[in-house]
N, C-alpha and C. Protein backbone atom coordinates (compact mmCIF):
# COMPACT_ATOMS: atom_id res chain seq x y z
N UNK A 1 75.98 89.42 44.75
CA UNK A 1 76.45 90.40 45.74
C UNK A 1 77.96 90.28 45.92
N UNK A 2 78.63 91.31 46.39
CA UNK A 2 80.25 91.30 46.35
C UNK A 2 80.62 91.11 47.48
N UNK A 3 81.72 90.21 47.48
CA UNK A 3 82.49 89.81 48.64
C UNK A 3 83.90 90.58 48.91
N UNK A 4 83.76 90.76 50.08
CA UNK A 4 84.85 91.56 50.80
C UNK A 4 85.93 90.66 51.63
N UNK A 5 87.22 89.82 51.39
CA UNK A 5 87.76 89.54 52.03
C UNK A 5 88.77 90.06 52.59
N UNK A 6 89.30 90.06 54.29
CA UNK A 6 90.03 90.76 54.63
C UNK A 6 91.02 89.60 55.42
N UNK A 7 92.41 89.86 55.09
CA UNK A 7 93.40 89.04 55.67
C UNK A 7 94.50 89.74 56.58
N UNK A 8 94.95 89.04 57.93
CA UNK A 8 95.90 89.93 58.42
C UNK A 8 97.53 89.13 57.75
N UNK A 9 98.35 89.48 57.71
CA UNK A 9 99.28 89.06 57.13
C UNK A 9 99.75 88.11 57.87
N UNK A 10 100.84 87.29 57.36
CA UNK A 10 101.09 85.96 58.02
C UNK A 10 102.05 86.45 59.55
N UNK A 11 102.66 85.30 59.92
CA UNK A 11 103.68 85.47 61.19
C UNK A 11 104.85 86.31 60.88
N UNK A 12 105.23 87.38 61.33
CA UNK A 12 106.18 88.20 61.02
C UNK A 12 107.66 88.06 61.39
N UNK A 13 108.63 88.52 61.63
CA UNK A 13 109.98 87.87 62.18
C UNK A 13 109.64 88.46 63.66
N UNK A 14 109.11 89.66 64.18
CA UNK A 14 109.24 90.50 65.43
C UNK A 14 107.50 89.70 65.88
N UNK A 15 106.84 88.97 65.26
CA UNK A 15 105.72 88.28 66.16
C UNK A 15 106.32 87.40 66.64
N UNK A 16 107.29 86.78 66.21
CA UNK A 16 107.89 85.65 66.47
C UNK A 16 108.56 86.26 67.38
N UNK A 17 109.64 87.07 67.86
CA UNK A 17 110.74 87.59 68.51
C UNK A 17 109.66 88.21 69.86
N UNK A 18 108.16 88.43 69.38
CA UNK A 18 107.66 88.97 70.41
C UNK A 18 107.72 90.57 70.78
N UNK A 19 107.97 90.96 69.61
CA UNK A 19 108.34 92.39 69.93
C UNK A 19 106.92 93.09 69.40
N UNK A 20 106.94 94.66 69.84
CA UNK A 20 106.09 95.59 69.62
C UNK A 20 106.54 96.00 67.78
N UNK A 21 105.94 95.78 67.20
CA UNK A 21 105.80 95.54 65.38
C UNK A 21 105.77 97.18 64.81
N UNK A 22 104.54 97.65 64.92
CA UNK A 22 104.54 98.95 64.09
C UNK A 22 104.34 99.15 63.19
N UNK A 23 104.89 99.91 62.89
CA UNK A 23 105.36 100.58 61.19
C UNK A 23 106.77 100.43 61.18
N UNK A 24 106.99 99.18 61.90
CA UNK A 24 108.87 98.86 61.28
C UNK A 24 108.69 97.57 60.53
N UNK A 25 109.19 97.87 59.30
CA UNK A 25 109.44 96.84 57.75
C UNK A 25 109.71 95.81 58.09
N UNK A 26 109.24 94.69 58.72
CA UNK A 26 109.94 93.58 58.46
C UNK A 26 108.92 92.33 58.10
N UNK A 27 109.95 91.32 57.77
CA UNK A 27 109.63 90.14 56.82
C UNK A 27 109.18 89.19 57.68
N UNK A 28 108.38 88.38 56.86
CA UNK A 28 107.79 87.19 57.40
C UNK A 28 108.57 86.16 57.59
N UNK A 29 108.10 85.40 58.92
CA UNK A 29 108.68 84.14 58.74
C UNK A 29 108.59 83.50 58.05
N UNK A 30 109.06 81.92 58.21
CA UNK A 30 108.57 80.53 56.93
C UNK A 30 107.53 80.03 57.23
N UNK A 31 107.14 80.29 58.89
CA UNK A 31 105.85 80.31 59.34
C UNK A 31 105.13 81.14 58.60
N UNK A 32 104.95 82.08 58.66
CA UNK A 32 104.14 83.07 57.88
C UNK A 32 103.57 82.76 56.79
N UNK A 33 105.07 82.36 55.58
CA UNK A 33 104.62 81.92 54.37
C UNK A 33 103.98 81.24 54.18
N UNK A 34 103.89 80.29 55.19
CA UNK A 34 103.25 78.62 55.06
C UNK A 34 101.32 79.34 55.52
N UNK A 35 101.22 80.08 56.49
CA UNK A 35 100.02 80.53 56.49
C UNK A 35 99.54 81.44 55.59
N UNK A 36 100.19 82.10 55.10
CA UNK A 36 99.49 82.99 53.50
C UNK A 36 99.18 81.84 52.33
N UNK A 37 99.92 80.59 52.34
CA UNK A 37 99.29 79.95 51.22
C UNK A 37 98.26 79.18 51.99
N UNK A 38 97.86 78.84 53.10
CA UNK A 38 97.31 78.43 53.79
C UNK A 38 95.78 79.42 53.04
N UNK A 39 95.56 80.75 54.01
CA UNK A 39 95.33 81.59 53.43
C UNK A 39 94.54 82.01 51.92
N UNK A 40 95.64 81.61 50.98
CA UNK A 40 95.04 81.35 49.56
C UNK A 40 94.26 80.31 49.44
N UNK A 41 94.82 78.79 49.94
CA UNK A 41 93.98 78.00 50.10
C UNK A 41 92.36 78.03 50.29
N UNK A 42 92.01 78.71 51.53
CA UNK A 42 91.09 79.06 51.87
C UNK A 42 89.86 80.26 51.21
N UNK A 43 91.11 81.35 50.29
CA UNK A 43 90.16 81.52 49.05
C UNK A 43 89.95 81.94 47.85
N UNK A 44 90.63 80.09 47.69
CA UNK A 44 90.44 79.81 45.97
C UNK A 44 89.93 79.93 45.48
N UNK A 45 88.21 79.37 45.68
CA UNK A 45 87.13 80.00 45.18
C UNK A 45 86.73 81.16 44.60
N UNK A 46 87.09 82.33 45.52
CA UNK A 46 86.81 83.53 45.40
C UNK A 46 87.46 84.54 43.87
N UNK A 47 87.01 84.70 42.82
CA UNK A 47 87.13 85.31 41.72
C UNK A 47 87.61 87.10 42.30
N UNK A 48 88.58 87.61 42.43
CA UNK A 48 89.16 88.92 42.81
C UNK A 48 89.42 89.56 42.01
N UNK A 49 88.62 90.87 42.26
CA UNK A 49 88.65 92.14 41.20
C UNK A 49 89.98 92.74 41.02
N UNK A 50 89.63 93.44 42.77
CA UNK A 50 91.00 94.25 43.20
C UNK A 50 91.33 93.72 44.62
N UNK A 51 93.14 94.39 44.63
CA UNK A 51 93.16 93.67 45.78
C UNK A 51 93.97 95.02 46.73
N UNK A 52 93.84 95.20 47.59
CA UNK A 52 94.39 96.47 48.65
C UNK A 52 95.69 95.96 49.65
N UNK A 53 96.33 96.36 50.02
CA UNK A 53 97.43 96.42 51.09
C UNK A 53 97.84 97.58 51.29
N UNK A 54 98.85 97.66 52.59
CA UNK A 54 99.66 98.37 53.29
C UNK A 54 100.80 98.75 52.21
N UNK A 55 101.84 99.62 52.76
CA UNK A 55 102.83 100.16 52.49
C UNK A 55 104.17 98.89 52.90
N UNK A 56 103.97 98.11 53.92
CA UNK A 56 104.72 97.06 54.49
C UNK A 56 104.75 96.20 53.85
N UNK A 57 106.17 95.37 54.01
CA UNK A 57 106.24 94.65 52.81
C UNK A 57 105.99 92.86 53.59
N UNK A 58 105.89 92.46 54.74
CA UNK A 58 104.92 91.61 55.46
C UNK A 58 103.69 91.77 55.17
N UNK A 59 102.63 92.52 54.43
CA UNK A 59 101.63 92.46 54.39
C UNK A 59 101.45 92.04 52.40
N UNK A 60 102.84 93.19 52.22
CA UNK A 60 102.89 92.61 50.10
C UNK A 60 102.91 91.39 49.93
N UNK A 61 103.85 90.88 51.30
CA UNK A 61 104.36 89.45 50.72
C UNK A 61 102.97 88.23 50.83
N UNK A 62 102.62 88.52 51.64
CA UNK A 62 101.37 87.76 52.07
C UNK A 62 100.26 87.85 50.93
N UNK A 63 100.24 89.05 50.38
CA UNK A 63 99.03 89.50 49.10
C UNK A 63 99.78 88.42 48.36
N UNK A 64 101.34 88.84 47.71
CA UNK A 64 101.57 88.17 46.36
C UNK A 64 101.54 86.74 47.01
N UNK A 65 101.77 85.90 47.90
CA UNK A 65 101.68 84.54 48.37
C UNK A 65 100.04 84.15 47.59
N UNK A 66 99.14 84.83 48.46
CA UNK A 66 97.90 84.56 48.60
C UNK A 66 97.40 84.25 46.65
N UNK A 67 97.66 85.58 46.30
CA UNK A 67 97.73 85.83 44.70
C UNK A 67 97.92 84.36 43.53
N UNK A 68 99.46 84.39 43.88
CA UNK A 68 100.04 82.81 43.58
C UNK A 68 99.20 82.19 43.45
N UNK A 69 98.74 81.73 44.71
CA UNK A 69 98.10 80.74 45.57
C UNK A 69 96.41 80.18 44.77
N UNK A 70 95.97 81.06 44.40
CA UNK A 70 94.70 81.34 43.70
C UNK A 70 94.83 81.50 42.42
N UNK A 71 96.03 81.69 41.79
CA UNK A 71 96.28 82.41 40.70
C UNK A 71 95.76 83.10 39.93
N UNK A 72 95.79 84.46 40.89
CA UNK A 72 94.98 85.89 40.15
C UNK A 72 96.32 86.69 40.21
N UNK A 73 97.31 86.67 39.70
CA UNK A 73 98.31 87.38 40.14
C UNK A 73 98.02 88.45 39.08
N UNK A 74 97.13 88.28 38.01
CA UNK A 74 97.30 89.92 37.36
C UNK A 74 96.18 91.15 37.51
N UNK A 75 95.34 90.68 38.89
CA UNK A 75 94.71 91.81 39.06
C UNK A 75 94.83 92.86 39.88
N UNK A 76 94.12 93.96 39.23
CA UNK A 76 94.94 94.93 40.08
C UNK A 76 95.18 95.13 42.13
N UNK A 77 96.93 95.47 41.87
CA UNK A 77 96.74 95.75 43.35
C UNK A 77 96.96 97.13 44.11
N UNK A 78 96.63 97.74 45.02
CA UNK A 78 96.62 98.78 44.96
C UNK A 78 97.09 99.22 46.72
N UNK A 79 98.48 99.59 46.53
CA UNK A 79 99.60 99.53 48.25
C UNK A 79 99.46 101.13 48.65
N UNK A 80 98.90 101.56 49.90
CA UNK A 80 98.63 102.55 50.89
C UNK A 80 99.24 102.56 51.94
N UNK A 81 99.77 103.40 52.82
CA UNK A 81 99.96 103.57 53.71
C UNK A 81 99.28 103.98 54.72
N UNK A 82 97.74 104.37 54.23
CA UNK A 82 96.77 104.07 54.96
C UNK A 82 96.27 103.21 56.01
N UNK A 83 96.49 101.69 55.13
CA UNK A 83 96.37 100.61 55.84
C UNK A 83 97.31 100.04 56.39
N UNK A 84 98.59 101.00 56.86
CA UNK A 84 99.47 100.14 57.74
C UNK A 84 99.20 100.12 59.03
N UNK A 85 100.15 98.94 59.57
CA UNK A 85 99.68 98.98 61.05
C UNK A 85 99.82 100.26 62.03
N UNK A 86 98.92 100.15 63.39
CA UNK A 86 99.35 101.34 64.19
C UNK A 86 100.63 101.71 64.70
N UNK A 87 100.93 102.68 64.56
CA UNK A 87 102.15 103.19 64.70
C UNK A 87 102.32 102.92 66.41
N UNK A 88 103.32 102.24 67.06
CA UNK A 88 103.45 101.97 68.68
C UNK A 88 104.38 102.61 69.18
N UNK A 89 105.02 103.73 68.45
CA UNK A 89 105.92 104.73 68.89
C UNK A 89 106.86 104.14 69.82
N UNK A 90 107.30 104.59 71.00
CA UNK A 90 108.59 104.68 71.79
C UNK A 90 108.82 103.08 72.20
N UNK A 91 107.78 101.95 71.91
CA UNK A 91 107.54 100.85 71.79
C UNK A 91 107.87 99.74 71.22
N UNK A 92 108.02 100.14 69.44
CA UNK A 92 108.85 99.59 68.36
C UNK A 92 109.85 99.30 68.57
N UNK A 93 110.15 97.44 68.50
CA UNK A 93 111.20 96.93 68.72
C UNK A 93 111.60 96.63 70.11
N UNK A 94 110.35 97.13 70.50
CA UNK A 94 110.62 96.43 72.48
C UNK A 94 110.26 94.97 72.73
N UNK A 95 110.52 94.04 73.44
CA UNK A 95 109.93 93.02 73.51
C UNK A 95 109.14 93.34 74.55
N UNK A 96 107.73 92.85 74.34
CA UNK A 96 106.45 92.75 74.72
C UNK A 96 106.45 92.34 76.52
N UNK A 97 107.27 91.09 76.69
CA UNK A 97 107.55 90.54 77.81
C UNK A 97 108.23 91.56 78.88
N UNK A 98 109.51 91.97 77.92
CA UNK A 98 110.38 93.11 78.89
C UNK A 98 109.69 94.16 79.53
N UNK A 99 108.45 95.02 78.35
CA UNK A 99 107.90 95.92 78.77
C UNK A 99 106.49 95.98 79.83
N UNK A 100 106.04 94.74 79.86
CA UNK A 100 104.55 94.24 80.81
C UNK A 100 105.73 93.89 82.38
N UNK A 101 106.93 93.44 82.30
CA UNK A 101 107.84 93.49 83.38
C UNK A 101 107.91 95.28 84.39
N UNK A 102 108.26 95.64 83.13
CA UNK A 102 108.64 97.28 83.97
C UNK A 102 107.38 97.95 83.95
N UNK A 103 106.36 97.83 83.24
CA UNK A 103 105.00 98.59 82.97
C UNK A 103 104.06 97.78 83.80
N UNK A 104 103.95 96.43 83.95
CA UNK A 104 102.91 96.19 84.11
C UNK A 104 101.93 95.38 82.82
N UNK A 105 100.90 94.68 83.32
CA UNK A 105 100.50 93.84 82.69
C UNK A 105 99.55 94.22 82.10
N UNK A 106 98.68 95.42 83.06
CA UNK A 106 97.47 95.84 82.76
C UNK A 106 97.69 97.08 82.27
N UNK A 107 99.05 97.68 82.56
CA UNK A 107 99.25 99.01 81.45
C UNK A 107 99.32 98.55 79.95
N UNK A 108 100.58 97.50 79.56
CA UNK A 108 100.85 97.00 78.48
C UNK A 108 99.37 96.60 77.24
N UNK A 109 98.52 95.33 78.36
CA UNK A 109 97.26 95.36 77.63
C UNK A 109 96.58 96.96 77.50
N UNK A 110 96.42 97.71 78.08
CA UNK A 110 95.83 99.04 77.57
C UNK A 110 96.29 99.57 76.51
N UNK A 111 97.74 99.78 76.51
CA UNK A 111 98.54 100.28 75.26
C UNK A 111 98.16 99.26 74.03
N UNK A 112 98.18 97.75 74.16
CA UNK A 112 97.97 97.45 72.56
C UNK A 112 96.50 97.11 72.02
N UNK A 113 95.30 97.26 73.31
CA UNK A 113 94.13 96.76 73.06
C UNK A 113 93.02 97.98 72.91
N UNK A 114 93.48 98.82 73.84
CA UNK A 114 92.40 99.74 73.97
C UNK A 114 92.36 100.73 73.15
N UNK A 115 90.86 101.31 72.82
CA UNK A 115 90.04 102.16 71.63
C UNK A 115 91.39 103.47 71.55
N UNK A 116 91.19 104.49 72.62
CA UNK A 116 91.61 105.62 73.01
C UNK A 116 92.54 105.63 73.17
N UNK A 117 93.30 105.33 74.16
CA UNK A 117 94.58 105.10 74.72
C UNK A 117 95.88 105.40 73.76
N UNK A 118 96.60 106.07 73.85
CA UNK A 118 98.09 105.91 72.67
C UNK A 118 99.13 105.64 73.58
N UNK A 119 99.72 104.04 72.82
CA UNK A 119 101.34 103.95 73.75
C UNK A 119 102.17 105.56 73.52
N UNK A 120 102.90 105.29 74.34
CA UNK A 120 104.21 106.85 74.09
C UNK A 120 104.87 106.93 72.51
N UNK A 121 104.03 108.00 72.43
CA UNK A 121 105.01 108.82 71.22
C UNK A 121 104.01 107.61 69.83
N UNK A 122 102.88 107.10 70.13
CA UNK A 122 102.33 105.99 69.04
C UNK A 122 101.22 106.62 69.22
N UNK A 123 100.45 105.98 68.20
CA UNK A 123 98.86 105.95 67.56
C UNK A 123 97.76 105.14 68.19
N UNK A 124 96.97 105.13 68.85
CA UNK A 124 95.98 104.57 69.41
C UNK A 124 95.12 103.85 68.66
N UNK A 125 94.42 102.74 68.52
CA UNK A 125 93.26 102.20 67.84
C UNK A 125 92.35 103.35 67.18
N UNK A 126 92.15 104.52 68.14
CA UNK A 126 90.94 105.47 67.15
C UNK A 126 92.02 105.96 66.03
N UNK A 127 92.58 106.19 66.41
CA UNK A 127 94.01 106.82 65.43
C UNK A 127 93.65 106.53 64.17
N UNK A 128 94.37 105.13 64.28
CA UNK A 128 94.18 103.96 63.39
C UNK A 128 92.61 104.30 62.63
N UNK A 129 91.38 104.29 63.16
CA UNK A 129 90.59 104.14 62.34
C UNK A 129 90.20 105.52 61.88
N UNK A 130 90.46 106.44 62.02
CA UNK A 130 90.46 107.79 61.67
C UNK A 130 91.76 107.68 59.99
N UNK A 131 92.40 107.12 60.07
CA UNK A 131 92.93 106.87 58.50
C UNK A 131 91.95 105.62 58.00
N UNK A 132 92.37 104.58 58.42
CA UNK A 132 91.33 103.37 58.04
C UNK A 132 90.29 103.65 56.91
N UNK A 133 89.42 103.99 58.30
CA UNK A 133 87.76 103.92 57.37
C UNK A 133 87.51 104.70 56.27
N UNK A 134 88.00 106.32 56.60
CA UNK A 134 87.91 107.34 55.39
C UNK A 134 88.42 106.80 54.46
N UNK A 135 89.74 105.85 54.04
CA UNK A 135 90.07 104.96 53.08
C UNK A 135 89.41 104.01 52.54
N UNK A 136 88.95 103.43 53.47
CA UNK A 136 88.00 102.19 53.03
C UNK A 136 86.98 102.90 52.04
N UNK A 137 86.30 104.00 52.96
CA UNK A 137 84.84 104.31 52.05
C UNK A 137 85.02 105.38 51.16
N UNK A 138 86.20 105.75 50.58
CA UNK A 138 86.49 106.30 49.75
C UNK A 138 87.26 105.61 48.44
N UNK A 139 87.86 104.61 49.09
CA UNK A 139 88.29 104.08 47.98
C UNK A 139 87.69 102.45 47.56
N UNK A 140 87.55 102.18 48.46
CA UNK A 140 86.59 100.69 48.50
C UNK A 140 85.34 100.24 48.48
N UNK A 141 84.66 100.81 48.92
CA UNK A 141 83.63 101.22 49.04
C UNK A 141 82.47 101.11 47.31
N UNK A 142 83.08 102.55 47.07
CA UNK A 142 82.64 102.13 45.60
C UNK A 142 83.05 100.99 44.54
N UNK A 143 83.44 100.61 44.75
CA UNK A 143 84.41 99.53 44.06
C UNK A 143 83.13 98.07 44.28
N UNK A 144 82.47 97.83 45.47
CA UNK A 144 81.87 96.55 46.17
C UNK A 144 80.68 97.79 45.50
N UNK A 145 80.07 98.61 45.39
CA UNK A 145 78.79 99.06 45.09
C UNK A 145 78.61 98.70 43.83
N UNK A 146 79.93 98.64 42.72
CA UNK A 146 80.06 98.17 41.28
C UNK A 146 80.14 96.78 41.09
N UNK A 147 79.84 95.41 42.34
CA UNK A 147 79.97 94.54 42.48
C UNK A 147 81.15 93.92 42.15
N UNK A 148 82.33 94.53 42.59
CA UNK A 148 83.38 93.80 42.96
C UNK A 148 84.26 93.28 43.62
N UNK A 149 84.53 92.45 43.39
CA UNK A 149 85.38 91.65 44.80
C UNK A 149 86.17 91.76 45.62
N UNK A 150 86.54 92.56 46.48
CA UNK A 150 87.68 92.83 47.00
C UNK A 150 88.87 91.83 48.06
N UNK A 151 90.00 92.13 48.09
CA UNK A 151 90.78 91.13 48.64
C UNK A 151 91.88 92.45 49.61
N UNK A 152 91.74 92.71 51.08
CA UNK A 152 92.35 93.19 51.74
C UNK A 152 93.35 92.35 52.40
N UNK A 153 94.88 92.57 52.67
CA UNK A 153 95.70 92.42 53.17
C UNK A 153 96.36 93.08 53.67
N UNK A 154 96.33 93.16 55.03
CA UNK A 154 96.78 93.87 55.96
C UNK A 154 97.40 93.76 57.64
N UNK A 155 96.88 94.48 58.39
CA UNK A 155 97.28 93.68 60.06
C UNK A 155 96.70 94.33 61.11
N UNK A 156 97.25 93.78 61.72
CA UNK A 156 96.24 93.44 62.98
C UNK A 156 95.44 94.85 63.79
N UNK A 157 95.80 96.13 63.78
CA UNK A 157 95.37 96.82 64.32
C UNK A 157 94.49 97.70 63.11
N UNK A 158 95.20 97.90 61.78
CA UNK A 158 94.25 97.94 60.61
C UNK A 158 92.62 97.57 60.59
N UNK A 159 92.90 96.32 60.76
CA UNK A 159 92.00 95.36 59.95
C UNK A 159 91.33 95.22 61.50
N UNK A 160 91.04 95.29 62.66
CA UNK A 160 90.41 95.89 64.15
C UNK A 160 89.77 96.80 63.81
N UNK A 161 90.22 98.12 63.19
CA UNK A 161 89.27 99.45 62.94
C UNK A 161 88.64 99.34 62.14
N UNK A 162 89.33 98.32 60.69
CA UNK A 162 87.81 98.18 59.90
C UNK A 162 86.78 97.26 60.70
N UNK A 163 87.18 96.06 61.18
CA UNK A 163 85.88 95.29 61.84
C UNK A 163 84.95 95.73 62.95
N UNK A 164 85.63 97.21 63.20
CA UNK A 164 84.84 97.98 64.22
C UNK A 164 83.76 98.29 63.24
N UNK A 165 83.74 98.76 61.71
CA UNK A 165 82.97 99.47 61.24
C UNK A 165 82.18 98.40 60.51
N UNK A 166 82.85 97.45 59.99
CA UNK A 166 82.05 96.79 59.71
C UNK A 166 80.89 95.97 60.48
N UNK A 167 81.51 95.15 61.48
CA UNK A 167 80.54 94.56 62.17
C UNK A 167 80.43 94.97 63.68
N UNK A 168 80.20 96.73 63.42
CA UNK A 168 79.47 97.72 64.43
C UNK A 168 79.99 96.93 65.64
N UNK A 169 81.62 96.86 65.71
CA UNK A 169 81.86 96.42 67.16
C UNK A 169 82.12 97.74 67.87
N UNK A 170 81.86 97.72 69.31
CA UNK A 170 82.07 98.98 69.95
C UNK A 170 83.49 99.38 70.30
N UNK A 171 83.87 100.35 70.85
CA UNK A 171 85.00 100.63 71.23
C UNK A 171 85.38 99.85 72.43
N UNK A 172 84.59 99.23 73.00
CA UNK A 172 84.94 98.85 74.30
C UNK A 172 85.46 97.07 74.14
N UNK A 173 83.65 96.59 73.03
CA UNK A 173 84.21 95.03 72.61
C UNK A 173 85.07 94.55 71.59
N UNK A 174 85.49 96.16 71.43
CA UNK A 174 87.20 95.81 70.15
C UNK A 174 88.27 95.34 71.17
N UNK A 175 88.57 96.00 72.59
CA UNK A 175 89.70 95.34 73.17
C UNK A 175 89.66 94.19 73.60
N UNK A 176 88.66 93.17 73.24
CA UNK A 176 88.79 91.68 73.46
C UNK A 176 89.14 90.81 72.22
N UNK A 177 89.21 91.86 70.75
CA UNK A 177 89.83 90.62 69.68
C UNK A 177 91.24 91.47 69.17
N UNK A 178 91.49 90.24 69.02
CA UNK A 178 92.86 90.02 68.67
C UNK A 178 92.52 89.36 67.11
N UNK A 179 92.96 89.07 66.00
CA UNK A 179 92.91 88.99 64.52
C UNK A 179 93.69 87.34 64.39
N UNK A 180 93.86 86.62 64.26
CA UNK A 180 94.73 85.89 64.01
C UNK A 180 95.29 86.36 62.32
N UNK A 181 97.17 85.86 62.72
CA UNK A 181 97.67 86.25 61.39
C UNK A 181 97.00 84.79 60.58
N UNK A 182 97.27 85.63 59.09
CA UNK A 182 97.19 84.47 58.17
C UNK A 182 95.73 83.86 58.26
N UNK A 183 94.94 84.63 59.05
CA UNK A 183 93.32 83.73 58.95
C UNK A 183 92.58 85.15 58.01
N UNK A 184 91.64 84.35 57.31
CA UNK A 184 90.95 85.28 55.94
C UNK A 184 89.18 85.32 56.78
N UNK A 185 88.63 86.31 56.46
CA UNK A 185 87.49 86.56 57.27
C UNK A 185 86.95 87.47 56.08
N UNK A 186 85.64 86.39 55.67
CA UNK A 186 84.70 86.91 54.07
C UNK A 186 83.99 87.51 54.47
N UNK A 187 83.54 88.83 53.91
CA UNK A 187 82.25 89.44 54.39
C UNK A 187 81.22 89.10 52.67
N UNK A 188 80.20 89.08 52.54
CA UNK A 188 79.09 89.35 51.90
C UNK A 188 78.30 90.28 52.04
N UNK A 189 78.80 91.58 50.92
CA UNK A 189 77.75 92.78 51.36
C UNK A 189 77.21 93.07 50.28
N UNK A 190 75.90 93.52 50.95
CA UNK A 190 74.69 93.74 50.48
C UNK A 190 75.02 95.00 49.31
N UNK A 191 73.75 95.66 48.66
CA UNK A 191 74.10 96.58 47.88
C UNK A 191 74.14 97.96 47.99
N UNK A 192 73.58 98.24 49.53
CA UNK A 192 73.66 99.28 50.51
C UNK A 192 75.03 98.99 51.23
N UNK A 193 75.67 98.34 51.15
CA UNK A 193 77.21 97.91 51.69
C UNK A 193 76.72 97.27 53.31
N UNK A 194 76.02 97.04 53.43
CA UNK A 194 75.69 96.40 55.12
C UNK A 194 76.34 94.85 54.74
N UNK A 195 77.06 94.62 55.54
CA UNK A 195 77.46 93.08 56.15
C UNK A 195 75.82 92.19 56.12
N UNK A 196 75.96 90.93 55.39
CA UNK A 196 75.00 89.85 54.96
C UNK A 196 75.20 88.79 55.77
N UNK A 197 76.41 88.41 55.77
CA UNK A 197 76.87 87.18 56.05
C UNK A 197 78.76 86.99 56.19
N UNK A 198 79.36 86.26 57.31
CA UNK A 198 80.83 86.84 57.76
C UNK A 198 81.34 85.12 57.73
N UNK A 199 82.15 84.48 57.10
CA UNK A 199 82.80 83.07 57.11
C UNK A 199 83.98 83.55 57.72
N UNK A 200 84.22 82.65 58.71
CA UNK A 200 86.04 83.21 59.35
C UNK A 200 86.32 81.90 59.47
N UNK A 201 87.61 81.26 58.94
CA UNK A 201 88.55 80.58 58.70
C UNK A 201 89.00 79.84 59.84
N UNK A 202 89.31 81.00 60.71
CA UNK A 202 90.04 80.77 61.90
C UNK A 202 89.55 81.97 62.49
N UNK A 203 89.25 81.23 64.23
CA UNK A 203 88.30 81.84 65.21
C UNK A 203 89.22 83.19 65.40
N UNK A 204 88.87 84.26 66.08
CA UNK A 204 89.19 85.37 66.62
C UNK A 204 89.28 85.20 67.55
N UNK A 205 90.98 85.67 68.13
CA UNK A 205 91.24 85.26 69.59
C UNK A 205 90.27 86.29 70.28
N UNK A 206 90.12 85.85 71.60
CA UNK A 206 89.64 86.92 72.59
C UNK A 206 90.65 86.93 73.99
């Protein structure tokens, strides 16, 4: 049966700085790096067909780390903008702290946790999975029905809308996880594509 692994990319320079991330380009820390081989570490084992990412190059860098790391660096990879993170509009590049100051604590958590909700001038979690999934099961999808392996790298609000679909979380018990970067989370699916069995690396904040 084919395994589906999905990774959020390592520590970024603006996770670190604490800022609202996005769809603005930026690079990983040395932290980061150190958790993408971390990352690979965790799955060496795993023989990879194909491998998927974002358009962002925090999420490339983390694939080719991981890649290295395992040394599958010549299979195919295949970069979307599909799977980039949610867009946080008028938000990008704010620090997180500054804005739960003037907003509020319980506005701020609404804007980055909740299903519906869109920060100003950004993309909401459904947003997000309204590109997501039609990607996934159009392009991935068949790929695990031909029994092959897949290796996703991506982030944090991405890789939320797929685990909504995958492991039928609701809209409501998606705003209690948070992804940890740099942690790899295996699915084993069946040949009807249903989730078998889920290994996670590192726990899912709540």
């Amino acid at each position: 049966m084919p395994i589906l692994a999905i990774v959020r990319h390592g520590q970024s320079v603006w996770n670190l700085e604490n800022k609202f991330t996005g769809e603005i380009d930026v690079d990983l820390t040395e932290k980061g790096r150190k958790e993408a081989y971390e990352a690979g570490k965790d799955l060496r084992e795993i023989k990879f067909d194909y491998a998927f990412t974002s358009a962002l190059k925090r999420a490339d860098e983390t694939l080719d780390i991981i890649l290295e790391e395992i040394q599958q660096e010549g299979i195919p990879v295949i970069k979307d903008k599909a799977l980039n993170e949610r867009n946080y509009g008028d938000l990008q590049g704010l620090n997180k702290t500054a804005i739960a100051e003037k907003y509020g604590d319980e506005q701020v958590a609404i804007w980055r946790r909740s299903y519906a909700v869109k920060p100003p001038g950004g993309e909401s979690l459904e947003d997000t999975a309204a590109r997501v999934i039609p990607y996934y099961k159009k392009n991935i999808e068949p790929l695990l029905q031909q029994n092959k392996n897949i290796l996703i790298v991506a982030h944090g609000n991405s890789l939320r809308a797929l685990m909504m679909y995958l492991e039928n979380i609701s809209p409501q018990a998606i705003a209690e996880v948070n992804l940890p970067t740099g942690a790899p989370r295996v699915y084993t699916i069946s040949n009807d594509l249903k989730v078998l069995r889920i290994i996670v690396y590192k726990e899912v904040n709540l």
